[in-house]
N, C-alpha and C. Protein backbone atom coordinates (compact mmCIF):
# COMPACT_ATOMS: atom_id res chain seq x y z
N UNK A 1 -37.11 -62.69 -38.13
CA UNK A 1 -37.42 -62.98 -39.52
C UNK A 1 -38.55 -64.00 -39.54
N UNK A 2 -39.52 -63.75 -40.42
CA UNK A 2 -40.63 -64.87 -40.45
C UNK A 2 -41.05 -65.00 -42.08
N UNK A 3 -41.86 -65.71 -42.26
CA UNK A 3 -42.69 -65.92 -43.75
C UNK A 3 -43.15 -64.78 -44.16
N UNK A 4 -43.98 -64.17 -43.48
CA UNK A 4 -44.70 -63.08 -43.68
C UNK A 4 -44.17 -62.13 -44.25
N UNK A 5 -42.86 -61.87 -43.51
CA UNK A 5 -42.21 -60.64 -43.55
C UNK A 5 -41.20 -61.20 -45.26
N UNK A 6 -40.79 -62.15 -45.67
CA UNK A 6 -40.53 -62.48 -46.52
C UNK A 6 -41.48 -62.61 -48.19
N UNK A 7 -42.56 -62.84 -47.73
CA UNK A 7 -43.28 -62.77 -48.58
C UNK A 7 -43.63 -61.01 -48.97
N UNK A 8 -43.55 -60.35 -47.95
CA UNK A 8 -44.17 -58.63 -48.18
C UNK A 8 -42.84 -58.48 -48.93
N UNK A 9 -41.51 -58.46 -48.33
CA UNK A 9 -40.66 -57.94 -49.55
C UNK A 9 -40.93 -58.57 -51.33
N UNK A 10 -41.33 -59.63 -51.03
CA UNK A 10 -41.13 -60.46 -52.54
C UNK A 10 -42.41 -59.82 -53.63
N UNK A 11 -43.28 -59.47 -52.62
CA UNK A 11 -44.58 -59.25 -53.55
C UNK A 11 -44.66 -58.03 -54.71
N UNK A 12 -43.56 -57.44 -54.43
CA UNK A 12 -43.22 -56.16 -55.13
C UNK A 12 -42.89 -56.47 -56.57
N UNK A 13 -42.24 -57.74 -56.58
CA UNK A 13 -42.23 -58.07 -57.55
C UNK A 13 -42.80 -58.38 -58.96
N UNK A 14 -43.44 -57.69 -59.98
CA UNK A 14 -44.14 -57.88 -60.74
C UNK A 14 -44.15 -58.84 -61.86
N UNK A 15 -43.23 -58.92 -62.20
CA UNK A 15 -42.49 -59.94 -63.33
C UNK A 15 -41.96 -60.97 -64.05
N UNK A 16 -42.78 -61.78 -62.46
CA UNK A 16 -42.78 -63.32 -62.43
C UNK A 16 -44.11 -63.19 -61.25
N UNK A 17 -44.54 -64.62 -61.12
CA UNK A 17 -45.51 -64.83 -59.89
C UNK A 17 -44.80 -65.74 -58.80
N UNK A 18 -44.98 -64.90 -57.49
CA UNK A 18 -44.23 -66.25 -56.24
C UNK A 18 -45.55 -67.14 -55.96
N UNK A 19 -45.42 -68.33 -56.34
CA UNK A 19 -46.84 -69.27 -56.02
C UNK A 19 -46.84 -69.41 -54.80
N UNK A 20 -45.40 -69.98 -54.00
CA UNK A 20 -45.45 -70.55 -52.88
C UNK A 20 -44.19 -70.20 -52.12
N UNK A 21 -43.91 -70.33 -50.86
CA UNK A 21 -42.44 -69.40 -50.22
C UNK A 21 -42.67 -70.95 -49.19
N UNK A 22 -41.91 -71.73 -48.94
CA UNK A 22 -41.56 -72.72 -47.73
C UNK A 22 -40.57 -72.65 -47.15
N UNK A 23 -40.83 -72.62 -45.61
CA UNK A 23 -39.90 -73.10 -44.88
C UNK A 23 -39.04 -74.02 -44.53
N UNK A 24 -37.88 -74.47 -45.27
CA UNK A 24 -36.71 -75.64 -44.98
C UNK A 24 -36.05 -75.90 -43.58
N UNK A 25 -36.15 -74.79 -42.47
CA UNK A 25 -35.04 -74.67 -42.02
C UNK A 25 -34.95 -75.93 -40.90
N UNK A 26 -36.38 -76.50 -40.60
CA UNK A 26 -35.95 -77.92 -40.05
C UNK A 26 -35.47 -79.13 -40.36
N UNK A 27 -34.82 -79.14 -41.74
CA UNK A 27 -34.12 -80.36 -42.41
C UNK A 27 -32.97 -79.86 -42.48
N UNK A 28 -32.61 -78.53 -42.16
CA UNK A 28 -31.28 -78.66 -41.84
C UNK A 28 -30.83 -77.61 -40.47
N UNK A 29 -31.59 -78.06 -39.46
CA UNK A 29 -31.41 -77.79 -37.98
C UNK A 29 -29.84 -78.43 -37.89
N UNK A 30 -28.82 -77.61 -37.25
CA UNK A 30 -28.24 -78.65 -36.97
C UNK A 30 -26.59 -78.59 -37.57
N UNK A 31 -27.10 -78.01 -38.95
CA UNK A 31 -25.79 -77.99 -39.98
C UNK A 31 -24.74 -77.06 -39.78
N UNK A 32 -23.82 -77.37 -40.17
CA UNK A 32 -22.71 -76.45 -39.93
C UNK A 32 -22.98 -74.91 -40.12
N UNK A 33 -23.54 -74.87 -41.13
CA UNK A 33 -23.61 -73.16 -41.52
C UNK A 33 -24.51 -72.68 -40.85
N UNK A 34 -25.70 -73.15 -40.21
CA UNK A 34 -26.72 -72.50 -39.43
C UNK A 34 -26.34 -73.08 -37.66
N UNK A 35 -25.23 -73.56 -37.36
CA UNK A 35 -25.17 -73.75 -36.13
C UNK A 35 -24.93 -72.91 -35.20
N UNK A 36 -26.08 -71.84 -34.19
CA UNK A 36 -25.45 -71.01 -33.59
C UNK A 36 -26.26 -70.14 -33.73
N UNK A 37 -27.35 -70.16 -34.90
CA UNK A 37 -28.09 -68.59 -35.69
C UNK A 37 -29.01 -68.73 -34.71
N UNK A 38 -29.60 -67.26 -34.48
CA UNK A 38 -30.78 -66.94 -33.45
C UNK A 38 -32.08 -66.69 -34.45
N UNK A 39 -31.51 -66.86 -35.75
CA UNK A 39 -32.84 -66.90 -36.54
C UNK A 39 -33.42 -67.98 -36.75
N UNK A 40 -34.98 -67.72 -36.52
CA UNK A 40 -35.74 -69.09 -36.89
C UNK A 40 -35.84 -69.84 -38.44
N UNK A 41 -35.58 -68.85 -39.24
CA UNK A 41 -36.12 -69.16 -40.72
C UNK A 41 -34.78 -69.47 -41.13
N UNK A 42 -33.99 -70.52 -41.72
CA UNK A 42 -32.97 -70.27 -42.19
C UNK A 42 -32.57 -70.73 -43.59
N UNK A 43 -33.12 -71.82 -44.33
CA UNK A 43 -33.88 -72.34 -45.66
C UNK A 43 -35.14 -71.92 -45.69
N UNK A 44 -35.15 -71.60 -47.29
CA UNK A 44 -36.57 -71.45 -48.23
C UNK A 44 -36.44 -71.90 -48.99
N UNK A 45 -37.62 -72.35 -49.97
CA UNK A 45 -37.74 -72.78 -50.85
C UNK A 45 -38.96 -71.95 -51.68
N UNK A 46 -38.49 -70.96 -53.09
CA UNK A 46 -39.33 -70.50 -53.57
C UNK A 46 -39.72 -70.81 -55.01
N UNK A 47 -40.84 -70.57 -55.06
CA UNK A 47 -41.76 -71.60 -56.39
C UNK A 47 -41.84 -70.00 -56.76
N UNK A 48 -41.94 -69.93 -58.03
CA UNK A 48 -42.48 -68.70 -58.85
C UNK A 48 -42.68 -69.35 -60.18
N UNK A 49 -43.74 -68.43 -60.82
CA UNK A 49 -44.14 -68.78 -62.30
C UNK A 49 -43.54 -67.37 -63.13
N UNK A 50 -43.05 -68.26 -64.11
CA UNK A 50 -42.27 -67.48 -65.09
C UNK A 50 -43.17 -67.01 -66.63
N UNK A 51 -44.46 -65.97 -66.30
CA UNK A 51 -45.34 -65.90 -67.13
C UNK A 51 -44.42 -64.97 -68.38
N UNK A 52 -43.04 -64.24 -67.83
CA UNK A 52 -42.44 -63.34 -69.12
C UNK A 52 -41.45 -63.89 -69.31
N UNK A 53 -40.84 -65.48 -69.67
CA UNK A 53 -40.01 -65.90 -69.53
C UNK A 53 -38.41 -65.38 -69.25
N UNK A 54 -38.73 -64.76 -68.24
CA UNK A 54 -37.49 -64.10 -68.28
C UNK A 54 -36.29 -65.49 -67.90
N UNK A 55 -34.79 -64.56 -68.28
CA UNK A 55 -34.18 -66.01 -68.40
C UNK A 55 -33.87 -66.40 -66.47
N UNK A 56 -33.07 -67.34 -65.88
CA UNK A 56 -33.32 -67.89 -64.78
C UNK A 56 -32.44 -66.82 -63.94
N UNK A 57 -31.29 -66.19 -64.55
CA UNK A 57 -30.45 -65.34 -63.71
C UNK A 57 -31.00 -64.24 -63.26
N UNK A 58 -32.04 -63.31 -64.03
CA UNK A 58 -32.41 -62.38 -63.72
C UNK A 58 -33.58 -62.68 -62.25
N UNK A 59 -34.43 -63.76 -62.48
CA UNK A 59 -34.98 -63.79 -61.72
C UNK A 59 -34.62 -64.01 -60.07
N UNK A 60 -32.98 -65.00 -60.47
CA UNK A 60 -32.53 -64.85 -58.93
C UNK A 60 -32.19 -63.69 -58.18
N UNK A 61 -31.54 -62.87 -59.31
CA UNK A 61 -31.10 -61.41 -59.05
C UNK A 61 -32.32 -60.72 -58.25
N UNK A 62 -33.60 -60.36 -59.33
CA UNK A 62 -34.46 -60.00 -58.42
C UNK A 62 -34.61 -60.58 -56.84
N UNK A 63 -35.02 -61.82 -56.95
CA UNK A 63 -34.87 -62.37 -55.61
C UNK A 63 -34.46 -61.91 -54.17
N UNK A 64 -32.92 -62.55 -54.81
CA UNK A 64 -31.86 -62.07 -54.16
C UNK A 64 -31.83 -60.15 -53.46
N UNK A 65 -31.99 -59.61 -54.43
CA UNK A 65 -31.95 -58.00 -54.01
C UNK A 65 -32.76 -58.00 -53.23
N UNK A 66 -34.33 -58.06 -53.11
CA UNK A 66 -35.33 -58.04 -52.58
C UNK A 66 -35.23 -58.71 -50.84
N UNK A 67 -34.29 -59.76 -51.06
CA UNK A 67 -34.45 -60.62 -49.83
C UNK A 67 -32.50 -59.97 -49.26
N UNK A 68 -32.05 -59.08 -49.40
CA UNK A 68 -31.06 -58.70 -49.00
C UNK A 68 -30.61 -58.18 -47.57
N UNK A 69 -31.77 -57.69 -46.92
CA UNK A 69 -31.77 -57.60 -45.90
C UNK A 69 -31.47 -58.66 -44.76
N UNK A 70 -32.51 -59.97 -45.36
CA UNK A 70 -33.06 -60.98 -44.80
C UNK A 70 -31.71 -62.05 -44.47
N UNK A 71 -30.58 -62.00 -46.00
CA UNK A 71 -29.62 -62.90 -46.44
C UNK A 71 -28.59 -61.97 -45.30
N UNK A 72 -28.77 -61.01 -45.58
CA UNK A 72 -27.79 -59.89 -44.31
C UNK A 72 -27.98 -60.90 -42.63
N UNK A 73 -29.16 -60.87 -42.08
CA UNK A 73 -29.62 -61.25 -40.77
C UNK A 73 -29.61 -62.97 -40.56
N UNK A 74 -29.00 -63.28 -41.65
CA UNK A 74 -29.00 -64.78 -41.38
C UNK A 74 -29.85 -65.55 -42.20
N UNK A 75 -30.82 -64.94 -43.04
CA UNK A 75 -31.03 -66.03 -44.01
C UNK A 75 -29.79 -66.73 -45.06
N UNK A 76 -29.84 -68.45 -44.74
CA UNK A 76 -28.54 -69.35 -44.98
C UNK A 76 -28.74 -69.46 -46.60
N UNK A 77 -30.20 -70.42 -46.61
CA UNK A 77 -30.49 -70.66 -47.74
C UNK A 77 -31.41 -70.09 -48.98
N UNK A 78 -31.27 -70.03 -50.07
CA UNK A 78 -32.66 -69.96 -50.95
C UNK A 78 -32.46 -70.88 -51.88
N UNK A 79 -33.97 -71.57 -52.35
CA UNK A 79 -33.52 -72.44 -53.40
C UNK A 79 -35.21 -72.02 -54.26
N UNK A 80 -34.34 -71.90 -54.97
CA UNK A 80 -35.26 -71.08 -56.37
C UNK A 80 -35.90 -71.80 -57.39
N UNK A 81 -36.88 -72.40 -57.15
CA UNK A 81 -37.41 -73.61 -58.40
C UNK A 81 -38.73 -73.09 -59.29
N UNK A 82 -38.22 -72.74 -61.02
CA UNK A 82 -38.98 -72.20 -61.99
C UNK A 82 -39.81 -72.49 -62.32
N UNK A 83 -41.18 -72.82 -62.11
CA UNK A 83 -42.32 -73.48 -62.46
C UNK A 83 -42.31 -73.08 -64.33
N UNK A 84 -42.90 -75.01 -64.93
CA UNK A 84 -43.41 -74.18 -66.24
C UNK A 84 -44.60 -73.63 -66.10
N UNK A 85 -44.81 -72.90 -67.03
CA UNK A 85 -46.39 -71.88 -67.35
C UNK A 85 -47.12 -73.27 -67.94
């Protein structure tokens, strides 16, 4: 699992904008829930702009579906922060 490959699923997305996708997973090297994973990526942090205000659930939903594979293989975290327009 890498950025890259995270960002190609997300881009499909039309209906919000992803500004920025970061990697967390070295502030929480270490933690109980990721102790053991052979994946490198295990927190993100994603910025998107909400140009159709859609409300905040739908957009995790999208998210979430999109990155389902990823949450399958060991992605631990996502943390979803709504930029204003």
């Amino acid at each position: 699992m890498c950025l890259e490959k995270i960002k190609t699923l997300l881009i499909e997305i039309s209906q919000f904008e992803i500004i920025n996708i970061i990697d967390n997973s070295s502030s929480h090297a270490g933690h109980q829930g990721v102790q053991g994973s052979i994946n490198e990526i295990t927190h993100i942090e994603i910025q998107v702009k909400n140009f159709n205000n859609l409300n905040r659930l739908d957009i995790h939903r999208q998210i979430y579906y999109k990155l389902k594979s990823e949450i399958e293989s060991g992605l631990h975290s996502i943390e979803i922060k709504i930029l204003k327009n």
